[in-house]
PDB file of N, CA and C in Angstrom:
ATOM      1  N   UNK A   1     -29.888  32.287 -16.487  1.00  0.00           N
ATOM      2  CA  UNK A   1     -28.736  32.496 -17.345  1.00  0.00           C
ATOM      3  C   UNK A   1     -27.465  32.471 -16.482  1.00  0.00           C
ATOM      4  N   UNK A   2     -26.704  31.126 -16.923  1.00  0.00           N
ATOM      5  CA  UNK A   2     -25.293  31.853 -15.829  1.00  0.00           C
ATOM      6  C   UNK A   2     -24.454  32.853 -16.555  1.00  0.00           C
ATOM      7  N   UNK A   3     -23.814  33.174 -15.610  1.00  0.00           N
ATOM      8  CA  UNK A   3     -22.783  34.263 -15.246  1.00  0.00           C
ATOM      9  C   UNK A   3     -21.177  34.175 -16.458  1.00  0.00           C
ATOM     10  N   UNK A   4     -20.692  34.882 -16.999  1.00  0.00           N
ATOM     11  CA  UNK A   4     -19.534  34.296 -17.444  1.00  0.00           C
ATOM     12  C   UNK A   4     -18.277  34.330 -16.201  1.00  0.00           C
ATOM     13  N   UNK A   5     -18.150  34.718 -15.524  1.00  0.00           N
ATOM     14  CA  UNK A   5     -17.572  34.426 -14.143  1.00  0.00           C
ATOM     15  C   UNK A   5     -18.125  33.320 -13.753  1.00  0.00           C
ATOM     16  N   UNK A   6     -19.035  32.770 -13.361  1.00  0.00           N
ATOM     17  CA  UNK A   6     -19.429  31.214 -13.279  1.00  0.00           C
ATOM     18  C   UNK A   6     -19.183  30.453 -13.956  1.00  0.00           C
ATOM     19  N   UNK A   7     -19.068  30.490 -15.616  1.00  0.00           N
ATOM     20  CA  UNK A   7     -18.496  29.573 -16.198  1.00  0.00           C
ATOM     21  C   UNK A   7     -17.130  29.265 -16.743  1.00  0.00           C
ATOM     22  N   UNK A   8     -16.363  30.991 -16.049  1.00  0.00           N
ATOM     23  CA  UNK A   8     -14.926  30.635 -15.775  1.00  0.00           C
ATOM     24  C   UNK A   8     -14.264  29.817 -14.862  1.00  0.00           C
ATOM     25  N   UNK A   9     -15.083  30.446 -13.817  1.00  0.00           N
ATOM     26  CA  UNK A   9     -14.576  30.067 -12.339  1.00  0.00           C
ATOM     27  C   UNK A   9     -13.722  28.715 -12.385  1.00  0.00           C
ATOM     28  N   UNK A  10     -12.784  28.663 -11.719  1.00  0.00           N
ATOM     29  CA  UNK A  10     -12.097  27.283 -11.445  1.00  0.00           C
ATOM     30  C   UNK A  10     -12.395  26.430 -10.276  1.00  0.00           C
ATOM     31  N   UNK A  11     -12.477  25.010 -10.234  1.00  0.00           N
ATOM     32  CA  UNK A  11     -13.014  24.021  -9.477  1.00  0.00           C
ATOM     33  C   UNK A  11     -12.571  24.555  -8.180  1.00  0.00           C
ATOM     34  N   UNK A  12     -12.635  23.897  -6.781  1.00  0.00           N
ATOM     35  CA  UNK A  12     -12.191  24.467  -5.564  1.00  0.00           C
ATOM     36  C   UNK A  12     -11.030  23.562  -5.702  1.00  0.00           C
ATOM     37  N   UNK A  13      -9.733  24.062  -5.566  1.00  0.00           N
ATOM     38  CA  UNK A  13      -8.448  23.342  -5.511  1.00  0.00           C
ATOM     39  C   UNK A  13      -7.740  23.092  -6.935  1.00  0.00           C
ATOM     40  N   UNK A  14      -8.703  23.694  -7.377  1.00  0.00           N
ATOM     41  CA  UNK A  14      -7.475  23.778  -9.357  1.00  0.00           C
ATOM     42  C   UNK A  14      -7.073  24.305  -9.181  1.00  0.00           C
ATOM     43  N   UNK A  15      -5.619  24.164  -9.768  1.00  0.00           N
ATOM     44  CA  UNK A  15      -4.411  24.984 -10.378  1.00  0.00           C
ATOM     45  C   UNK A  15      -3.997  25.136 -11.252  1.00  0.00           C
ATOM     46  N   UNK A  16      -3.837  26.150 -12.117  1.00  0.00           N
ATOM     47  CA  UNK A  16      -3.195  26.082 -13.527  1.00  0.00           C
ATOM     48  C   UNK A  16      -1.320  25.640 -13.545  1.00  0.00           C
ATOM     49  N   UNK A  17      -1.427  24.968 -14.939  1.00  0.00           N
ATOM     50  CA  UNK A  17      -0.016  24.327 -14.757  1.00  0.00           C
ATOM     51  C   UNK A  17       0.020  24.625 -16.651  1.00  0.00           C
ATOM     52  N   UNK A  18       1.525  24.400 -17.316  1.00  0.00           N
ATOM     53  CA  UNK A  18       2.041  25.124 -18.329  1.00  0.00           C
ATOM     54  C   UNK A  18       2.075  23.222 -18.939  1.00  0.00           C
ATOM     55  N   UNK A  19       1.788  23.344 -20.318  1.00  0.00           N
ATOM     56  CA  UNK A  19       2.241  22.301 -21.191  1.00  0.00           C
ATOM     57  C   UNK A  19       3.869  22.493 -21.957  1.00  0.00           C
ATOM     58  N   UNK A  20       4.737  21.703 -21.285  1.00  0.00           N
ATOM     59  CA  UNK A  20       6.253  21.936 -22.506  1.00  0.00           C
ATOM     60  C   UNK A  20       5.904  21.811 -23.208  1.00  0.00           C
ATOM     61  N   UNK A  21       7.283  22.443 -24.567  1.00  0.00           N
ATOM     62  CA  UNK A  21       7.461  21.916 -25.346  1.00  0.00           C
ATOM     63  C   UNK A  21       7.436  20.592 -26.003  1.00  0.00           C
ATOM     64  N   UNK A  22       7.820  19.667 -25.164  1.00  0.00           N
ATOM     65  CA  UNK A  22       7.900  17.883 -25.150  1.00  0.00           C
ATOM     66  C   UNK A  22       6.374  17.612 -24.796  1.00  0.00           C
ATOM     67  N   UNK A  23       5.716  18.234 -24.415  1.00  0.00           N
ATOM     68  CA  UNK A  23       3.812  17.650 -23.732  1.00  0.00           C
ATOM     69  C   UNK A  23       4.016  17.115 -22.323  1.00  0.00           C
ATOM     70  N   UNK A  24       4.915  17.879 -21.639  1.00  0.00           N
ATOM     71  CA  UNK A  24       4.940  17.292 -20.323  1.00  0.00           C
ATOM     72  C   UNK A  24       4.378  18.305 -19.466  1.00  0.00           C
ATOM     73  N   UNK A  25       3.805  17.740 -18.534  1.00  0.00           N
ATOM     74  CA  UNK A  25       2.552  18.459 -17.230  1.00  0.00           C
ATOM     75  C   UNK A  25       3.245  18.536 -16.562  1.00  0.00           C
ATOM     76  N   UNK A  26       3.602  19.388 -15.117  1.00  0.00           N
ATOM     77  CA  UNK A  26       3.769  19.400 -14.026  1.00  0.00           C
ATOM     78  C   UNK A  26       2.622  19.592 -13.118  1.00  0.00           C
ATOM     79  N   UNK A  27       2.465  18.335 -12.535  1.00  0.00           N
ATOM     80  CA  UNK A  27       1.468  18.050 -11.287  1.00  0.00           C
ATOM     81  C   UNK A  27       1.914  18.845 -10.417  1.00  0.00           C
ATOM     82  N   UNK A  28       0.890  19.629  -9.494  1.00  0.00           N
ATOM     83  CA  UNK A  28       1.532  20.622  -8.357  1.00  0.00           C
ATOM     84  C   UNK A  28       1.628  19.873  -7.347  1.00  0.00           C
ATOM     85  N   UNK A  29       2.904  20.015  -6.606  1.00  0.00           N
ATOM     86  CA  UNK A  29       3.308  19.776  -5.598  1.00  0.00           C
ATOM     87  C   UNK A  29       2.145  18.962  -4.267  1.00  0.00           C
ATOM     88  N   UNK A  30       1.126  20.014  -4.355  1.00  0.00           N
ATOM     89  CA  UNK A  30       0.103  19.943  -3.064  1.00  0.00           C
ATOM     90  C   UNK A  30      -0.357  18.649  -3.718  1.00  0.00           C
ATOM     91  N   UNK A  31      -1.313  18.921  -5.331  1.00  0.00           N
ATOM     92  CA  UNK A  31      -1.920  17.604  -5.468  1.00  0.00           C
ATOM     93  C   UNK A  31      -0.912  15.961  -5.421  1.00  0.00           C
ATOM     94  N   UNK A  32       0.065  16.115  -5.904  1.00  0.00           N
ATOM     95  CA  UNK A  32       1.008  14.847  -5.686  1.00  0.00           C
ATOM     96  C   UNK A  32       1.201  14.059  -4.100  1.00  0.00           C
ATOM     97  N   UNK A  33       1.475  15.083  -3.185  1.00  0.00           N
ATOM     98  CA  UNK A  33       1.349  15.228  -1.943  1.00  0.00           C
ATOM     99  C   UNK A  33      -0.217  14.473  -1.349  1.00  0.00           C
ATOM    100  N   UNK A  34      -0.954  15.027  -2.068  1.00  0.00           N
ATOM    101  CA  UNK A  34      -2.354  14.562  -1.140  1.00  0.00           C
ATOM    102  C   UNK A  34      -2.817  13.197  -1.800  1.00  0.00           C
ATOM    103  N   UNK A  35      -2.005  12.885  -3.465  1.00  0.00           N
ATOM    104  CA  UNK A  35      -2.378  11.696  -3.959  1.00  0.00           C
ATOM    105  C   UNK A  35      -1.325  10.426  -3.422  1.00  0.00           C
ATOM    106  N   UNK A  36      -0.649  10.905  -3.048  1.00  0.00           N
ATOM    107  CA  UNK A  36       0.935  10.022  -3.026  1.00  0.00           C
ATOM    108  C   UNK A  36       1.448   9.683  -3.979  1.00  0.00           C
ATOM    109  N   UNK A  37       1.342  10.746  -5.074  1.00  0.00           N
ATOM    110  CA  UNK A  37       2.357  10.083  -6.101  1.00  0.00           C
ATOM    111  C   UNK A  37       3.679  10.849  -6.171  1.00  0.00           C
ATOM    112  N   UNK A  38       4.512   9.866  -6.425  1.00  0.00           N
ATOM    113  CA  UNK A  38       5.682   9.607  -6.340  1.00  0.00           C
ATOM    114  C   UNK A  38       6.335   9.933  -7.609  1.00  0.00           C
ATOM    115  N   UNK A  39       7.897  10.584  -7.589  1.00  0.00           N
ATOM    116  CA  UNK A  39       8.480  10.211  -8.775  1.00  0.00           C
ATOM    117  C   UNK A  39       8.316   8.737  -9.357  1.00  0.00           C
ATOM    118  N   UNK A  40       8.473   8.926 -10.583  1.00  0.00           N
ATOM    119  CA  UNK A  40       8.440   7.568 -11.539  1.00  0.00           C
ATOM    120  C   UNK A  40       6.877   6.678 -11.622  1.00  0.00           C
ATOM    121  N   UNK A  41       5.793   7.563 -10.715  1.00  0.00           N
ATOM    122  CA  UNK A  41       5.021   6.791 -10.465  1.00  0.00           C
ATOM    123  C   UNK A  41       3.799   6.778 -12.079  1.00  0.00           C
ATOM    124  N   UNK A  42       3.240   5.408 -12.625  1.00  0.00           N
ATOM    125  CA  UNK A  42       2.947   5.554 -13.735  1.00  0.00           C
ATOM    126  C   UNK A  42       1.199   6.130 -13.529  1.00  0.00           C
ATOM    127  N   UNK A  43       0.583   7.322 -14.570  1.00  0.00           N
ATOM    128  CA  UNK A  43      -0.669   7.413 -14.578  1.00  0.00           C
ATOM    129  C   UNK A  43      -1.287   6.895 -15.961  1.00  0.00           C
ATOM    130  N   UNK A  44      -2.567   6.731 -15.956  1.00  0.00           N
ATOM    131  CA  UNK A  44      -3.193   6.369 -17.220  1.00  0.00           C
ATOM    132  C   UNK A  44      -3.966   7.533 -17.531  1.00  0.00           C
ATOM    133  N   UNK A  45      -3.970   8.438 -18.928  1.00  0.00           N
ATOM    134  CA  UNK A  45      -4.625   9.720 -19.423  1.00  0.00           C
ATOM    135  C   UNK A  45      -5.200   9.552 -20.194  1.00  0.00           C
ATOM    136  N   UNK A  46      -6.111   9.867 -20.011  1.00  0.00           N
ATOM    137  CA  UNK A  46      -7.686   9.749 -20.938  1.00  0.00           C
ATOM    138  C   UNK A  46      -8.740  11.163 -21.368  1.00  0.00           C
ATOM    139  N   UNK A  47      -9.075  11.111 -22.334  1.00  0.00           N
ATOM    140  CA  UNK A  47     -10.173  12.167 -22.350  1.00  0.00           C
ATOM    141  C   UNK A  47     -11.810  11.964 -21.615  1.00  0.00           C
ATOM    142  N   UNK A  48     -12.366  12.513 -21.339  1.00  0.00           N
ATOM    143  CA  UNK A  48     -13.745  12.602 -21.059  1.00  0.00           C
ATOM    144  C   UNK A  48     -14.456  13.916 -21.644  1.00  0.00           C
ATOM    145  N   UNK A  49     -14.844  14.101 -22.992  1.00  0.00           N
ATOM    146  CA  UNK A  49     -15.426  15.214 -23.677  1.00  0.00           C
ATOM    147  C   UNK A  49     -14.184  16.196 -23.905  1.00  0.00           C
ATOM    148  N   UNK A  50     -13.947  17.080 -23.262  1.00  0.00           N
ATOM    149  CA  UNK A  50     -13.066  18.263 -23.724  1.00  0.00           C
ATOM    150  C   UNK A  50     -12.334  18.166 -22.212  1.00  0.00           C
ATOM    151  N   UNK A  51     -12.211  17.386 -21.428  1.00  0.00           N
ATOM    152  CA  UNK A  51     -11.176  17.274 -20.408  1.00  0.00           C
ATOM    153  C   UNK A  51     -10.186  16.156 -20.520  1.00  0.00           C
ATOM    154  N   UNK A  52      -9.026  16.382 -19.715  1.00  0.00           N
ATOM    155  CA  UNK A  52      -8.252  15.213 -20.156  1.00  0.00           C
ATOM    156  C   UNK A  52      -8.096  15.016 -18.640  1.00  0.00           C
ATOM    157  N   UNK A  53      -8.305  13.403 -18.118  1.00  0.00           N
ATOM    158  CA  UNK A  53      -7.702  12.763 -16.765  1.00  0.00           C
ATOM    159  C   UNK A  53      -6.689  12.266 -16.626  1.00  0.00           C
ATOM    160  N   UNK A  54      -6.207  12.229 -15.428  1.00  0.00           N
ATOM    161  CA  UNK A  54      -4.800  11.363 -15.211  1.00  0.00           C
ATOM    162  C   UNK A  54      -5.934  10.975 -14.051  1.00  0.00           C
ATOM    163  N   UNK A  55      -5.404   9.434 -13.913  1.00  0.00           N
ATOM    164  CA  UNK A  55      -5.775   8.722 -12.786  1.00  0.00           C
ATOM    165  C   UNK A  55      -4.518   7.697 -12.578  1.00  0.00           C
ATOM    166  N   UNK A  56      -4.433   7.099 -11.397  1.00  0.00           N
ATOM    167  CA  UNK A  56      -3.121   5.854 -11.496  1.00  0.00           C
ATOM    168  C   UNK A  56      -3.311   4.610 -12.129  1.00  0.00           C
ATOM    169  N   UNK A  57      -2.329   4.423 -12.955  1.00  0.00           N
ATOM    170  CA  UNK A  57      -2.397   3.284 -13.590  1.00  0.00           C
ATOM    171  C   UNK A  57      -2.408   2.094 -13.114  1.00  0.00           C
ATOM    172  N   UNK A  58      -3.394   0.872 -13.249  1.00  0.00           N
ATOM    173  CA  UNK A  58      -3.094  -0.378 -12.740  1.00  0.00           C
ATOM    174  C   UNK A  58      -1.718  -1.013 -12.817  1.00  0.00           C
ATOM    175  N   UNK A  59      -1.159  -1.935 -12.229  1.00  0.00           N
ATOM    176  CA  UNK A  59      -0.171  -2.232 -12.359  1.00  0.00           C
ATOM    177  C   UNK A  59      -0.446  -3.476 -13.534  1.00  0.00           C
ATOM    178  N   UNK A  60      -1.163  -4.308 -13.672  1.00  0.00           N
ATOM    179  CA  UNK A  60      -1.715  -5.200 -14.447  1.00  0.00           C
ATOM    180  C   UNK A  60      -3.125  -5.216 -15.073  1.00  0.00           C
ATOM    181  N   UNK A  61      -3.192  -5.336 -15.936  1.00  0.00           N
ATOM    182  CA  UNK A  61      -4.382  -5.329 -16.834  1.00  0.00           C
ATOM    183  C   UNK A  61      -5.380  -5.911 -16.123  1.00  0.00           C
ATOM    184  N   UNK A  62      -6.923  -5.399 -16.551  1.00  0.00           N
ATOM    185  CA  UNK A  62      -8.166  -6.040 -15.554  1.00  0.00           C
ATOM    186  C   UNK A  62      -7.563  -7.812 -16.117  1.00  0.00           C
ATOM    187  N   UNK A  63      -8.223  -8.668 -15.337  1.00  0.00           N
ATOM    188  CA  UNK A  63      -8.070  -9.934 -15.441  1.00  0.00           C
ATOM    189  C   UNK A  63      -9.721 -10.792 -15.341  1.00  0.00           C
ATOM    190  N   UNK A  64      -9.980 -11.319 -15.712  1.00  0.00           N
ATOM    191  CA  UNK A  64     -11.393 -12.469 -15.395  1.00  0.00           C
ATOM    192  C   UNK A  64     -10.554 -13.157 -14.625  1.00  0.00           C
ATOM    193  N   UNK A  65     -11.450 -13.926 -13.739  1.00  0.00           N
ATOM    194  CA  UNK A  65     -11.305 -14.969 -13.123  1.00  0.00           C
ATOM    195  C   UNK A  65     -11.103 -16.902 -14.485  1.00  0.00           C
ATOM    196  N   UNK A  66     -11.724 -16.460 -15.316  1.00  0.00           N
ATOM    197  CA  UNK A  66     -11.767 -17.416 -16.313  1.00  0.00           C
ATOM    198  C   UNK A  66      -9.777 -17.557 -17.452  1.00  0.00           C
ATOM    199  N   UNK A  67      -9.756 -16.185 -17.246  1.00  0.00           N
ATOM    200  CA  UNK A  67      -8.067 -16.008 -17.714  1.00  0.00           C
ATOM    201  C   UNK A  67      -6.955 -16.496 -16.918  1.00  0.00           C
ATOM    202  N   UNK A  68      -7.183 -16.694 -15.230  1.00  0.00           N
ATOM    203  CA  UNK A  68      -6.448 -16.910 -14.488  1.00  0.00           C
ATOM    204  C   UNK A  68      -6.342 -18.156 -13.512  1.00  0.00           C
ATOM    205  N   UNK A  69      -7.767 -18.444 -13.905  1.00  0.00           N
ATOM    206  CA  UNK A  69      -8.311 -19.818 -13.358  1.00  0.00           C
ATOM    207  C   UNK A  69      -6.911 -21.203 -14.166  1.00  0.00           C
ATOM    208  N   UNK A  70      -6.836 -21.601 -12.470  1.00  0.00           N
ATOM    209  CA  UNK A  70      -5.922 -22.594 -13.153  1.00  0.00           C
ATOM    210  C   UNK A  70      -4.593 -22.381 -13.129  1.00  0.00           C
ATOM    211  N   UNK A  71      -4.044 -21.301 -13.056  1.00  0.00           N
ATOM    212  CA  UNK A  71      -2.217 -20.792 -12.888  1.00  0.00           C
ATOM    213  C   UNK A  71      -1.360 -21.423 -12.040  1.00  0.00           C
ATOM    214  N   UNK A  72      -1.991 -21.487 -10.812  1.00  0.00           N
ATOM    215  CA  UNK A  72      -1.254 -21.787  -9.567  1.00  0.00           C
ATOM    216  C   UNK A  72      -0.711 -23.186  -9.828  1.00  0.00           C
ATOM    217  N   UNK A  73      -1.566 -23.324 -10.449  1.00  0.00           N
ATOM    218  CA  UNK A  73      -0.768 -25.020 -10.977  1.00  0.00           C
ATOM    219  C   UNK A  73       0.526 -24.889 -10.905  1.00  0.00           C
ATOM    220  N   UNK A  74       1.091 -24.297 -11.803  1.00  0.00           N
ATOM    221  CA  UNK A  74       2.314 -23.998 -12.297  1.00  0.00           C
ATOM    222  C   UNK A  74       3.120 -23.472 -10.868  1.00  0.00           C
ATOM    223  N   UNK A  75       2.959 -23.080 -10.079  1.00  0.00           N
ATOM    224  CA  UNK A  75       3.716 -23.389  -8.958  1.00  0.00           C
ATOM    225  C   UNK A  75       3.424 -23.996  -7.576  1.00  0.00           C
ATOM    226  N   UNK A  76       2.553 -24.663  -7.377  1.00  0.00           N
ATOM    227  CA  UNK A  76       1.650 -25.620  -6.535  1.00  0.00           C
ATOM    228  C   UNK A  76       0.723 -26.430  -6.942  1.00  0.00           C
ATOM    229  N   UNK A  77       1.116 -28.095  -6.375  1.00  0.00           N
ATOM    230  CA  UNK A  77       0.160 -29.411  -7.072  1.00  0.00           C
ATOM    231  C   UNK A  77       0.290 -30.240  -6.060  1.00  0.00           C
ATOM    232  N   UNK A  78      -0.246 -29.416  -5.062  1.00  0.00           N
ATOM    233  CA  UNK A  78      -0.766 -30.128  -3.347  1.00  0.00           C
ATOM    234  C   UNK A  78      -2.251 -30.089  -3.502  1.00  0.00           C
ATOM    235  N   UNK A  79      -3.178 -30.705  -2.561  1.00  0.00           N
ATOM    236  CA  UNK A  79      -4.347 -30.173  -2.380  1.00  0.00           C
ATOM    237  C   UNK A  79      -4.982 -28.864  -2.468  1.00  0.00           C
ATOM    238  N   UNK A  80      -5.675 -28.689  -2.744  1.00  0.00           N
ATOM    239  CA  UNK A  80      -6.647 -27.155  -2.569  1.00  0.00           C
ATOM    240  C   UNK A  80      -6.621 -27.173  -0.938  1.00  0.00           C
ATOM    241  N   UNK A  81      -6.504 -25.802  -1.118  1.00  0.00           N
ATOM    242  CA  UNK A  81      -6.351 -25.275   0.251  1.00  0.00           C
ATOM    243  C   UNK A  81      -7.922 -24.078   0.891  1.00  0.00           C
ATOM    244  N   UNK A  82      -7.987 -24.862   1.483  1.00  0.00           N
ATOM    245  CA  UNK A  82      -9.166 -24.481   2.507  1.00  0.00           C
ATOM    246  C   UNK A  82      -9.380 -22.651   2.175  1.00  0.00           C
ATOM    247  N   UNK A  83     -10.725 -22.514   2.070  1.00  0.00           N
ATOM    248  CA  UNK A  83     -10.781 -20.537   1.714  1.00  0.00           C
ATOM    249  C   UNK A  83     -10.238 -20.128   3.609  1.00  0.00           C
ATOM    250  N   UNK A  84     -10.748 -21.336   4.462  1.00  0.00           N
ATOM    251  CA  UNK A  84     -11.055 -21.057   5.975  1.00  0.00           C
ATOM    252  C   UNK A  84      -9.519 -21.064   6.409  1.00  0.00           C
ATOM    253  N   UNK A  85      -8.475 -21.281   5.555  1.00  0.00           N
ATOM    254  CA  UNK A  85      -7.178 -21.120   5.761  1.00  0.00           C
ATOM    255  C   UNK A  85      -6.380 -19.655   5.468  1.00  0.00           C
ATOM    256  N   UNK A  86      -6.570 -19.596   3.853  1.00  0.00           N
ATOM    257  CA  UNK A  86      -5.890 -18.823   3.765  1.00  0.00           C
ATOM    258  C   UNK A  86      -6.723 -17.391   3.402  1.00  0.00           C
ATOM    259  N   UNK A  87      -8.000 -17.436   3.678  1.00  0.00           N
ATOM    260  CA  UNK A  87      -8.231 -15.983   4.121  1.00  0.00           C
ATOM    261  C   UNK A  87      -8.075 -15.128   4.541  1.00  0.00           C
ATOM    262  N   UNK A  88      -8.056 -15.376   6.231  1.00  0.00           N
ATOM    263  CA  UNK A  88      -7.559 -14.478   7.390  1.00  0.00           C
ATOM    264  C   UNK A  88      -5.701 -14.091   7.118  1.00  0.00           C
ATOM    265  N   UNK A  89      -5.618 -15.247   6.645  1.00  0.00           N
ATOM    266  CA  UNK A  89      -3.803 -14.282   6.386  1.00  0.00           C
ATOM    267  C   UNK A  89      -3.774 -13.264   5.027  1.00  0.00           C
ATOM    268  N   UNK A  90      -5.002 -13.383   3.885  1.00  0.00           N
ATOM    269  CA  UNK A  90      -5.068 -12.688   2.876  1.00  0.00           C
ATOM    270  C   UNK A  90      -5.609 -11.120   3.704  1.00  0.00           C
ATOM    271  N   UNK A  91      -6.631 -11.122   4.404  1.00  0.00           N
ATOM    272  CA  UNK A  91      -7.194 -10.205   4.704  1.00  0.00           C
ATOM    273  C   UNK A  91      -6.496  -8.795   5.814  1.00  0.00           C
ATOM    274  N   UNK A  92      -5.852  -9.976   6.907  1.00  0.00           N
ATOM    275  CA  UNK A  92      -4.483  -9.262   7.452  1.00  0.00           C
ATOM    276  C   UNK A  92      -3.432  -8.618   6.715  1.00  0.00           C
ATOM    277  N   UNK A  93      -2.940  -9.152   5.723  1.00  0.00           N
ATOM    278  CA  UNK A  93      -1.957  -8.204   4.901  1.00  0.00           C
ATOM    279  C   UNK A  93      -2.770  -7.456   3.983  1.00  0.00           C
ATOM    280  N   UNK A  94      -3.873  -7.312   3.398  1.00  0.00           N
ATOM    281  CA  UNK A  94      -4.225  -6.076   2.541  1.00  0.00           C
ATOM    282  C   UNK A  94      -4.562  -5.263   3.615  1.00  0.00           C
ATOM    283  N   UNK A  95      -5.428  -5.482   5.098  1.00  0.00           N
ATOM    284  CA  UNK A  95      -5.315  -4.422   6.182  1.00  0.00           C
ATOM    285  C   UNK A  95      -3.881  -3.517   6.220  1.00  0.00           C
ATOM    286  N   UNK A  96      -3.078  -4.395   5.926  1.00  0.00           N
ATOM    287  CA  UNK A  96      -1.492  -3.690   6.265  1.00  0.00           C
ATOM    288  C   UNK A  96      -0.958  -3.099   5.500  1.00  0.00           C
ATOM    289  N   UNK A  97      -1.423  -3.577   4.411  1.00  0.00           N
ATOM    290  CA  UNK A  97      -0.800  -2.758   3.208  1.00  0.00           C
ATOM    291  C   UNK A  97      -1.959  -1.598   2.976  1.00  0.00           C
ATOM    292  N   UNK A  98      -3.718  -1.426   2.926  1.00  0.00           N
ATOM    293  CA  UNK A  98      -4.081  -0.437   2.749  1.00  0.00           C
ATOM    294  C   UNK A  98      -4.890   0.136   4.036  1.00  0.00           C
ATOM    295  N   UNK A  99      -4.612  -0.374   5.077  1.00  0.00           N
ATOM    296  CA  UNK A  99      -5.508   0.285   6.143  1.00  0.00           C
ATOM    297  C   UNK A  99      -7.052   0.112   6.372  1.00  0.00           C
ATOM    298  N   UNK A 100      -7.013   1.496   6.524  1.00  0.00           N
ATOM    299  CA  UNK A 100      -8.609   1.794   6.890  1.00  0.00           C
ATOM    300  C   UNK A 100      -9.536   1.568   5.529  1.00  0.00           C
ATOM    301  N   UNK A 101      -8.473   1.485   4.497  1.00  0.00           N
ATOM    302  CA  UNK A 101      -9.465   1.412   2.760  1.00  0.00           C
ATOM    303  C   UNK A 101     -10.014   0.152   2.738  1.00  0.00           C
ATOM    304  N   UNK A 102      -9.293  -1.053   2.767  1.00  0.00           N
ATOM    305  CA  UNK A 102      -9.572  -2.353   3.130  1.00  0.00           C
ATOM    306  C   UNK A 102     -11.096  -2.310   3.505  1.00  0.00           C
ATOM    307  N   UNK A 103     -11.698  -2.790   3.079  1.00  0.00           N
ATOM    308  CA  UNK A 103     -13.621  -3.443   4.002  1.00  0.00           C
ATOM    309  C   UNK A 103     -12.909  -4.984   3.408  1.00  0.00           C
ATOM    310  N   UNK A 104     -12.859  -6.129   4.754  1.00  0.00           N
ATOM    311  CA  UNK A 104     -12.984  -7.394   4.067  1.00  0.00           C
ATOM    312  C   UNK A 104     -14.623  -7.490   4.827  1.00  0.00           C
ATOM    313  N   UNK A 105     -15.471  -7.076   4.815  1.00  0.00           N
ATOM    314  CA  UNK A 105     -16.835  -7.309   5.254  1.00  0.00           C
ATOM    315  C   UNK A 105     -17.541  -8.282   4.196  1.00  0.00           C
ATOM    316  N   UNK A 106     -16.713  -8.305   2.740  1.00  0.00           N
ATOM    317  CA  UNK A 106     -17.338  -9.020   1.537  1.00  0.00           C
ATOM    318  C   UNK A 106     -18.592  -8.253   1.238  1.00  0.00           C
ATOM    319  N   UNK A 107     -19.052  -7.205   1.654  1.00  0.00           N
ATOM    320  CA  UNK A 107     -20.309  -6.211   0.973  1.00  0.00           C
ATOM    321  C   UNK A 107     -19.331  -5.759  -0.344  1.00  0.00           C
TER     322      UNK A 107
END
């Protein structure tokens, strides 16, 4: 049987925060800090049963490869360009832009 102290208890690192009047949250300081979010920065909120998430919002909608296949047209109508070209310069700038998150290992 658990405990009702066990099924109060709060996660390790929750904080309680107040709903306005308007339905606006204030994210605490620490968690914004450890997520990097930023003023103005957009989240997407969702339920999961009786919880509600914020996670960061994509900047663009998922995409298929079948929706996008074909675009570049519209601003390049040279040859196809080698994957053995422009890989290593694709893979160098997402290193730079996300670091250590980056795996280009292709696993």
């Amino acid at each position: 049987m658990l405990s009702y102290r066990r099924l109060t208890a709060l996660p390790e690192g929750a904080m309680d925060t107040t709903v306005s009047t308007k339905g606006q949250v204030i994210i605490p300081k620490s968690i914004r800090d450890e997520l990097g979010i930023d003023a103005g920065a957009k989240l997407r909120v969702f339920t999961e049963g009786r919880r509600i998430v914020m996670e960061a919002a994509r900047p663009f909608p998922e995409t298929s490869l079948d929706q996008v296949g074909g675009m570049g047209k519209r601003w390049y109508s040279g040859p196809a360009i080698p994957e053995s070209e422009w890989q290593p310069a694709l893979d160098a700038a997402m290193r730079r832009r996300w670091g250590h998150e980056y795996d280009d290992s292709g696993s």
